[in-house]
C-alpha atoms as a PDB file:
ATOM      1  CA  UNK A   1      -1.076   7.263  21.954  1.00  0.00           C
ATOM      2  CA  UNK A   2       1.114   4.298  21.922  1.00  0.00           C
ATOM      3  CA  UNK A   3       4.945   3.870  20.613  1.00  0.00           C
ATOM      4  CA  UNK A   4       5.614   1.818  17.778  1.00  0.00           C
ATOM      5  CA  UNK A   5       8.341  -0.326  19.163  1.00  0.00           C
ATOM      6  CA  UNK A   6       5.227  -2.617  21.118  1.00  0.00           C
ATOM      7  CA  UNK A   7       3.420  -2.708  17.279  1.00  0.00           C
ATOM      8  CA  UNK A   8       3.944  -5.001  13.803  1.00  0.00           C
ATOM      9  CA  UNK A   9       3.048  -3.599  10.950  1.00  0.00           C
ATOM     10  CA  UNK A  10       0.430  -5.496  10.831  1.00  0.00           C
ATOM     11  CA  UNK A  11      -1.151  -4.108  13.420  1.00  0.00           C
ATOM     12  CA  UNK A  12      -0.466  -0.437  12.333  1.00  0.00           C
ATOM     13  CA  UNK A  13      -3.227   1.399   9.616  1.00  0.00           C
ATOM     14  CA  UNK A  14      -1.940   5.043   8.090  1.00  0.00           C
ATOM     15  CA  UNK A  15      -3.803   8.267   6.590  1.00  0.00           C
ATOM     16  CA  UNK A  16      -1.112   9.646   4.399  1.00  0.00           C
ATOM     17  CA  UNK A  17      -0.990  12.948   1.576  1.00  0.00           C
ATOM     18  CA  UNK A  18       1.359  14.894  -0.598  1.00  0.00           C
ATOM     19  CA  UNK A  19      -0.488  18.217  -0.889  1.00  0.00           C
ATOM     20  CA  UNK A  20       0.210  21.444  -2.713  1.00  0.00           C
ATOM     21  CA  UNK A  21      -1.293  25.062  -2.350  1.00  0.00           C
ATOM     22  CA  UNK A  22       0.078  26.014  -5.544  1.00  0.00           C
ATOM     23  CA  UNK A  23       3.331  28.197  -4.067  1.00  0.00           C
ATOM     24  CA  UNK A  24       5.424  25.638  -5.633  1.00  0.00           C
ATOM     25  CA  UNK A  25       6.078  23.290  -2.603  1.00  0.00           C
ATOM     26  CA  UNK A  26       4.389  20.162  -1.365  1.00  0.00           C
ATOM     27  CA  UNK A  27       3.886  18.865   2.021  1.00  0.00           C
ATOM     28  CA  UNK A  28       4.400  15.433   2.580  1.00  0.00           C
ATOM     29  CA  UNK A  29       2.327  13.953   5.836  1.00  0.00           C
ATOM     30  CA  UNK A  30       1.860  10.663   7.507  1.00  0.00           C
ATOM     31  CA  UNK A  31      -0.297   9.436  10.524  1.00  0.00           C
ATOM     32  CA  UNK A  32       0.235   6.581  12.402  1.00  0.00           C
ATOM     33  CA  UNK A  33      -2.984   4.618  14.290  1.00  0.00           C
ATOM     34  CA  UNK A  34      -2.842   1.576  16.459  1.00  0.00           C
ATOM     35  CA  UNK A  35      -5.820  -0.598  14.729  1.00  0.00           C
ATOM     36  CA  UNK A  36      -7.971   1.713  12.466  1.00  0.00           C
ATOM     37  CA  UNK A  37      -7.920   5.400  12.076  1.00  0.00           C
ATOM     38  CA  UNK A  38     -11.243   5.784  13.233  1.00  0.00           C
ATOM     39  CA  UNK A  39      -9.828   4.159  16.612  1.00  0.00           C
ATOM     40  CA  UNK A  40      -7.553   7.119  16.989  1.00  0.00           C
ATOM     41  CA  UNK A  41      -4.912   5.800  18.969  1.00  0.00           C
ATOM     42  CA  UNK A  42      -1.940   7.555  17.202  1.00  0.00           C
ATOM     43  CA  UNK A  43       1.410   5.955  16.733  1.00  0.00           C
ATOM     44  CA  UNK A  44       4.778   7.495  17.833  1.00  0.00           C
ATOM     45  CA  UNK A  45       8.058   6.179  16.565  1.00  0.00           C
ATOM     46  CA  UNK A  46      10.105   4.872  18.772  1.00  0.00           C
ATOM     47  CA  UNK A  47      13.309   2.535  18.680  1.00  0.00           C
ATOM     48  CA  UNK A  48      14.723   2.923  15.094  1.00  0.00           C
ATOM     49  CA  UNK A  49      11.514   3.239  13.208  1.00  0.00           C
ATOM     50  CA  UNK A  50      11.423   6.242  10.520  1.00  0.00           C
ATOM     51  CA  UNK A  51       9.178   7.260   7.591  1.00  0.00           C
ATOM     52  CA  UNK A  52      11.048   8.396   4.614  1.00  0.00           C
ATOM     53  CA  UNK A  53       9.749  10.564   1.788  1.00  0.00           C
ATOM     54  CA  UNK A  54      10.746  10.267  -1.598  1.00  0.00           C
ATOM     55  CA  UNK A  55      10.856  12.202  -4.803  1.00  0.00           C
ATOM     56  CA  UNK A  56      12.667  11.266  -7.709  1.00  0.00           C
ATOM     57  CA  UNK A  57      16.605  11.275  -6.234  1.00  0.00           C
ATOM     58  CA  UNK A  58      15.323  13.411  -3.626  1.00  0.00           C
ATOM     59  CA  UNK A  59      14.592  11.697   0.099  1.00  0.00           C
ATOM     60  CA  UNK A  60      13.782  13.220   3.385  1.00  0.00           C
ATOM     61  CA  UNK A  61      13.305  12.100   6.528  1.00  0.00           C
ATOM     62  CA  UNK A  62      10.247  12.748   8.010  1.00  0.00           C
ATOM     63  CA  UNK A  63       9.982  14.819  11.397  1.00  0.00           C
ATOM     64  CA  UNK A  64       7.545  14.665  13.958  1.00  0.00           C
ATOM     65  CA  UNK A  65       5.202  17.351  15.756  1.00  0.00           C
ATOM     66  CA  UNK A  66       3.203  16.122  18.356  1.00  0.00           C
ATOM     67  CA  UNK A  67       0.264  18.023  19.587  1.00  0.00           C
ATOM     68  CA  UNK A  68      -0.715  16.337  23.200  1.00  0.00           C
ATOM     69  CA  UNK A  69      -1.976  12.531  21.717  1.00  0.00           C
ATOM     70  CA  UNK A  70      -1.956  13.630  18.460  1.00  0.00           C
ATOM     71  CA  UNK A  71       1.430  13.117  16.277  1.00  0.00           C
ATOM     72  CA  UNK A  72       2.030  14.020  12.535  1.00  0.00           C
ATOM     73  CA  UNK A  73       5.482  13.332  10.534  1.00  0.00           C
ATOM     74  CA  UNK A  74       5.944  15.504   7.532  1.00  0.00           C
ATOM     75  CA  UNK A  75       8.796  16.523   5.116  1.00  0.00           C
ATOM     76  CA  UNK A  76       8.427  19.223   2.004  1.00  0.00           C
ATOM     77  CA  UNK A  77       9.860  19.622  -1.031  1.00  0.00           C
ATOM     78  CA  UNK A  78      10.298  22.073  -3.488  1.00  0.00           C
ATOM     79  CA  UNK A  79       8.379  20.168  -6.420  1.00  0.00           C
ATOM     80  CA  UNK A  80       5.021  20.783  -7.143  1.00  0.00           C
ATOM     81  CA  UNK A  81       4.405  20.045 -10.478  1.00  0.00           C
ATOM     82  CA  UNK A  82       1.302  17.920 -12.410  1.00  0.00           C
ATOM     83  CA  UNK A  83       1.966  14.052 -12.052  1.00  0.00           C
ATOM     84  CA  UNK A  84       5.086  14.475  -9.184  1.00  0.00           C
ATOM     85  CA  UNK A  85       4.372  11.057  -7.693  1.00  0.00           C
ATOM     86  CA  UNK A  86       6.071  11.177  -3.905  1.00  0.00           C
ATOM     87  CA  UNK A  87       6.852   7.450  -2.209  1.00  0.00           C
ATOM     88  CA  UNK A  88       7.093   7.748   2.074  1.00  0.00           C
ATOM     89  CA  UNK A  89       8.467   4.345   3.158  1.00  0.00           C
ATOM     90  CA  UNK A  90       7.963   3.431   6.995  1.00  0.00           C
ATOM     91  CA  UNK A  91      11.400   2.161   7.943  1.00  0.00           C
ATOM     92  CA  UNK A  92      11.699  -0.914  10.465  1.00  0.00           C
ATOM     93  CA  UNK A  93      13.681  -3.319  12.408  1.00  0.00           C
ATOM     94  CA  UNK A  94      11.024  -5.468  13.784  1.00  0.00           C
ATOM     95  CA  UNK A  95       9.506  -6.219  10.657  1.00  0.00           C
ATOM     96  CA  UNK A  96       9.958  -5.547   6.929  1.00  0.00           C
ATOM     97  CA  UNK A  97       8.159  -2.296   7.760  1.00  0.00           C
ATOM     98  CA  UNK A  98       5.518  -0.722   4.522  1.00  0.00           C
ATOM     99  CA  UNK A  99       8.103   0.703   2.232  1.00  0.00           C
ATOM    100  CA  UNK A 100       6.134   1.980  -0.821  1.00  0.00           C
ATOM    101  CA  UNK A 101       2.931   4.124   0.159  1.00  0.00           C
ATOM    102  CA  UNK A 102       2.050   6.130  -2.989  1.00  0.00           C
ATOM    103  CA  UNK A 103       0.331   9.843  -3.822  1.00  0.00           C
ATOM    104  CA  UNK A 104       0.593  11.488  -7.198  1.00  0.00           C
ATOM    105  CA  UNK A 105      -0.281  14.824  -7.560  1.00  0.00           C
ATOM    106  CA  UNK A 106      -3.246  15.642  -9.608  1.00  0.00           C
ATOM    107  CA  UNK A 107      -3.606  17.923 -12.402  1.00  0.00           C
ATOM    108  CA  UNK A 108      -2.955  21.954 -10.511  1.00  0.00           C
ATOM    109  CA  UNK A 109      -5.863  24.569 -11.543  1.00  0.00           C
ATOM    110  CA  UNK A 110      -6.470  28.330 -10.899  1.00  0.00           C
ATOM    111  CA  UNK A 111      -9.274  29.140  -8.273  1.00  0.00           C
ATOM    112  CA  UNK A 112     -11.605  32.039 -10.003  1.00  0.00           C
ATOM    113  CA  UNK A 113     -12.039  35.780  -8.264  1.00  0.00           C
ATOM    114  CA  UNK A 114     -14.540  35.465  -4.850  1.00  0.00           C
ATOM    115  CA  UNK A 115     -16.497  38.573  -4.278  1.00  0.00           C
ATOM    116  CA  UNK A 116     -15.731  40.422  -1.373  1.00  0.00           C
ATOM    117  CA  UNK A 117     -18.511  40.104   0.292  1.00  0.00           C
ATOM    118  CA  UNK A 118     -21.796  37.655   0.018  1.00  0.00           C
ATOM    119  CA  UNK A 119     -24.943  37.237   1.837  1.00  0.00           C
ATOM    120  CA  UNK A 120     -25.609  34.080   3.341  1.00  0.00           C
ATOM    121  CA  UNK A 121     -29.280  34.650   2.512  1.00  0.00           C
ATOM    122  CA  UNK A 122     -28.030  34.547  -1.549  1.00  0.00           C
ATOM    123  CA  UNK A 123     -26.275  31.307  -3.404  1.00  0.00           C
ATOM    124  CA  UNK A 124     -22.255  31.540  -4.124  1.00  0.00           C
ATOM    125  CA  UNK A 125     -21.475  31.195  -7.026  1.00  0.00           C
ATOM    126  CA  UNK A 126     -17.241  29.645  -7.585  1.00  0.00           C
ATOM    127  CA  UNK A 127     -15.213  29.054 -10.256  1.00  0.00           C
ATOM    128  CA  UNK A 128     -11.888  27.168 -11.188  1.00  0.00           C
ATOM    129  CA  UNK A 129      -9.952  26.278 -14.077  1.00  0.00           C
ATOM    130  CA  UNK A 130      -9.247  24.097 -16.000  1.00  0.00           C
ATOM    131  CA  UNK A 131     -11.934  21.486 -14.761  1.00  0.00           C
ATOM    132  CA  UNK A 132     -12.829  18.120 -16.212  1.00  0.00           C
ATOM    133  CA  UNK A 133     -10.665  15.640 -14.370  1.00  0.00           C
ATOM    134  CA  UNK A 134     -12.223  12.888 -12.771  1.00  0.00           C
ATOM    135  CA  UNK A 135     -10.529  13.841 -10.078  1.00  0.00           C
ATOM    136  CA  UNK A 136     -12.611  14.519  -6.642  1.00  0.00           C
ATOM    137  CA  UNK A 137     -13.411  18.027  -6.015  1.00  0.00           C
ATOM    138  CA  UNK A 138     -14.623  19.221  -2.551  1.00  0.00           C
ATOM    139  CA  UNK A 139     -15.191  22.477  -1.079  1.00  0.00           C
ATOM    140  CA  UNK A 140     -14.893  24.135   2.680  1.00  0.00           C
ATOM    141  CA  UNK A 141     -16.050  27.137   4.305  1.00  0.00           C
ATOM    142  CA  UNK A 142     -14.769  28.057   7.488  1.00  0.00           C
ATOM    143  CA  UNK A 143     -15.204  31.677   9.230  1.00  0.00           C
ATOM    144  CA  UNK A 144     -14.702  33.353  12.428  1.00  0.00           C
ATOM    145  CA  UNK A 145     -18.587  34.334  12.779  1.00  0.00           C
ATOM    146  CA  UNK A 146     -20.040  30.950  11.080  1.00  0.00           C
ATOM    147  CA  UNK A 147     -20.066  27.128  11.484  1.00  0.00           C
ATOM    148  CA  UNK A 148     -17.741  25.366   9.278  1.00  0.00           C
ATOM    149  CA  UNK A 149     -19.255  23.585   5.911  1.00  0.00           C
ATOM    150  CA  UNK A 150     -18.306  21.199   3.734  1.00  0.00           C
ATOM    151  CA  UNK A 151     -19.388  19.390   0.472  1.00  0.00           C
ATOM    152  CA  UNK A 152     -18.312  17.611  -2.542  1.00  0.00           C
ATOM    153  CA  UNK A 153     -18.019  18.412  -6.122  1.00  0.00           C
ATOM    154  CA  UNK A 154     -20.208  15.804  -8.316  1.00  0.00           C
ATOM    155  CA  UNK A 155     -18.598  16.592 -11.403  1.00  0.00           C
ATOM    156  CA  UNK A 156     -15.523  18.896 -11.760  1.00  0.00           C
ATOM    157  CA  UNK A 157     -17.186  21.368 -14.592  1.00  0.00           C
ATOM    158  CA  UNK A 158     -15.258  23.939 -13.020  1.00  0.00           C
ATOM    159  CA  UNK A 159     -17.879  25.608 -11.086  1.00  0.00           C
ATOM    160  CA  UNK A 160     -19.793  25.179  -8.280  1.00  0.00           C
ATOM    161  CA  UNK A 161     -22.892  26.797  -6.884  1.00  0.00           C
ATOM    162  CA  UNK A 162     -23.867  26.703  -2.828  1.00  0.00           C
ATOM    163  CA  UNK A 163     -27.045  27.191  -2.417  1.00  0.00           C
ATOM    164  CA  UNK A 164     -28.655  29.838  -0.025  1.00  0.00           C
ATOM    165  CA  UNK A 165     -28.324  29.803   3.293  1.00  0.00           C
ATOM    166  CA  UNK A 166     -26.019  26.965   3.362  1.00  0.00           C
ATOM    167  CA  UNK A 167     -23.487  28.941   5.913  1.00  0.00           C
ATOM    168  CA  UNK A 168     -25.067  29.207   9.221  1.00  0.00           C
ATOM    169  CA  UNK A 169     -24.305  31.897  12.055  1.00  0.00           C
ATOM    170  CA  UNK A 170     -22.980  30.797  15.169  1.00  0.00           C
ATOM    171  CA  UNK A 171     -24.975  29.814  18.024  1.00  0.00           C
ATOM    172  CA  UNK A 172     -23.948  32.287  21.642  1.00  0.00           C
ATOM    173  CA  UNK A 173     -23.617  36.044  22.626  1.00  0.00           C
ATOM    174  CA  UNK A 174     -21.536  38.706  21.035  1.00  0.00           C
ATOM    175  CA  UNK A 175     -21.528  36.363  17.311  1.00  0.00           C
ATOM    176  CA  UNK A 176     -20.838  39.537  14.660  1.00  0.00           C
ATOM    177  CA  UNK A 177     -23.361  39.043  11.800  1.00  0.00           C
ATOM    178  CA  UNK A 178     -20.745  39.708   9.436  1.00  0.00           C
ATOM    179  CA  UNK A 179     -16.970  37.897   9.372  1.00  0.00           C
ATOM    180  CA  UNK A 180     -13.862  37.476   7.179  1.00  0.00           C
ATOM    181  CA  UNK A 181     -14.899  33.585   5.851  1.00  0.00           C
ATOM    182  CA  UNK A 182     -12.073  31.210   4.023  1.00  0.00           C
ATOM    183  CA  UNK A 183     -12.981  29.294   1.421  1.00  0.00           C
ATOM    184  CA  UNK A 184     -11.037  26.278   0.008  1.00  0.00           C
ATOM    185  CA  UNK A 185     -11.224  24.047  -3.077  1.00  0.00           C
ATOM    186  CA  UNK A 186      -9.520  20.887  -3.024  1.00  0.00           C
ATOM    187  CA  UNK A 187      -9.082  18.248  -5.937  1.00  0.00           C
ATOM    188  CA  UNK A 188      -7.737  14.950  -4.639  1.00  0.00           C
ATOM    189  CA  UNK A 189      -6.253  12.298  -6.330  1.00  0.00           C
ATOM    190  CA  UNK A 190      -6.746   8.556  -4.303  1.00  0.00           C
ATOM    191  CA  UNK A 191      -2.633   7.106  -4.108  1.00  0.00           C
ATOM    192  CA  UNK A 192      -1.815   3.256  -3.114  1.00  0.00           C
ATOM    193  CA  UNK A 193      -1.070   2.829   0.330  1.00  0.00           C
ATOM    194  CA  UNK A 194       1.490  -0.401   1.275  1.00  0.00           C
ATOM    195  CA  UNK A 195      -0.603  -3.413   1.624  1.00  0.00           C
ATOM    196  CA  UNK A 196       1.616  -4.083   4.265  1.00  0.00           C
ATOM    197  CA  UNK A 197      -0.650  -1.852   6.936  1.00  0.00           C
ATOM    198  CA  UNK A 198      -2.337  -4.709   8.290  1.00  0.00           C
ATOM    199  CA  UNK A 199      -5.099  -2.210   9.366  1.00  0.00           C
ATOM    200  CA  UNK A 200      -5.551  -0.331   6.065  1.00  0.00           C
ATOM    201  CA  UNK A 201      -5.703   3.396   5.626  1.00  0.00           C
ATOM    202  CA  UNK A 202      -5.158   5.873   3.087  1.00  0.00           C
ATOM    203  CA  UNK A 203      -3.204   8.254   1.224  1.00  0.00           C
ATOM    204  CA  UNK A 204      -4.143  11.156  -1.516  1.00  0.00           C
ATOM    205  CA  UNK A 205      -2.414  13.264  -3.778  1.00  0.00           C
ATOM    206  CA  UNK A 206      -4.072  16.936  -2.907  1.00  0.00           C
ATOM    207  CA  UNK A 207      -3.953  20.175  -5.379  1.00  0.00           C
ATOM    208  CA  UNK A 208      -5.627  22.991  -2.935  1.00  0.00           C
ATOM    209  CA  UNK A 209      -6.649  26.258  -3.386  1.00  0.00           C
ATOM    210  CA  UNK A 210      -8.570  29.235  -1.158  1.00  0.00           C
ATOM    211  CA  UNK A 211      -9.817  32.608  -1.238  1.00  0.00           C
ATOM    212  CA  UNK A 212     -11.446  34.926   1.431  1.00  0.00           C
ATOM    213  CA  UNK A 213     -14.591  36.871   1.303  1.00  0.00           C
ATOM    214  CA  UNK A 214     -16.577  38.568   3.917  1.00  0.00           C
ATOM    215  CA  UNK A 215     -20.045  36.666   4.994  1.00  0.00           C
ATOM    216  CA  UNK A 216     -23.147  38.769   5.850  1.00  0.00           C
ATOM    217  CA  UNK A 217     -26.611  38.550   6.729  1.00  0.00           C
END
């Protein structure tokens, strides 16, 4: 980790989002990187540096939590609507700072009824609507008895199938064959990130979704 006083903005690259779950809120979040993001050498502000989120006539000032080297600013706001576009602007003395980073949200949609429970042995069958954006869908699985998978949506039809034995049980002792498993659709919507960030980046506008099931043999 390294402050952001010793940095231009040149030197600085950014992975930035406005996500929503659908509650009616959405989370605005910046990272900071010293050269790349792949380098992961998070920034932390220092001096009089600040990222500001805006919306419409609404602005916030982004806080920071800091979890040992890692460091995430976010702000939310009570807006969560199709097209809400949401500006963060990194605020500097030192230079003219990268005022007008970009994410619109895309369209929202309705994540279709999981059964409660599937065998991994079987394919899983998932549902959304509406679909037909040309938007990017991906999809997660994550559970407490399985390693975590991931994959992307081709084309958003609105459903997905995962093919048999996709989810895989945990390697070690005292793994339960059967779990509570999360899954979680995401559509995401690329933004424009402030050409000033000499090292590049990104930032996304993010409609999620999830449901639970329980995984089995």
């Amino acid at each position: 980790m390294t402050d952001s006083g010793s940095l231009l903005t040149s030197g600085i690259s950014a992975v930035m989002a406005a996500k929503t779950d659908g509650t009616g809120t959405t989370s605005v979040t910046a990272e900071l990187f010293s050269g790349t993001p792949d380098q992961l050498i998070f920034v932390k502000l220092t001096d009089q540096d600040q990222l500001v989120a805006f919306h419409g006539s609404q602005q916030q000032t982004m806080l920071g939590v800091q979890l040992v080297t890692i460091v995430e600013y976010g702000a939310t706001f009570n807006s969560a609507v199709d097209g809400d576009t949401f500006t963060i602007d990194f605020e500097r003395v030192i230079d003219a700072g990268a005022p007008a980073s970009t994410a619109t949200l895309p369209a929202a949609f309705t994540l279709g009824t999981l059964p409660s429970s599937a065998s991994r042995a079987s394919a899983l069958s998932i549902a959304w609507s509406p679909g037909g954006t040309n938007d990017q869908m991906s999809w997660q699985v994550d559970g407490s008895c399985i390693e975590t998978s991931i994959g992307t949506v081709p084309v958003d039809s609105g459903n997905l199938m995962i093919g048999p034995n996709t989810f895989h049980k945990l390697a070690g002792q005292n793994i339960p064959d059967t779990c509570a498993a999360t899954l979680t659709i995401t559509r995401t919507r690329a933004g424009a990130l402030d050409p000033e960030f000499g090292k590049g980046g990104s930032i996304f506008g993010e409609q999620v979704r999830s449901g639970t099931f329980t995984t089995t043999l």
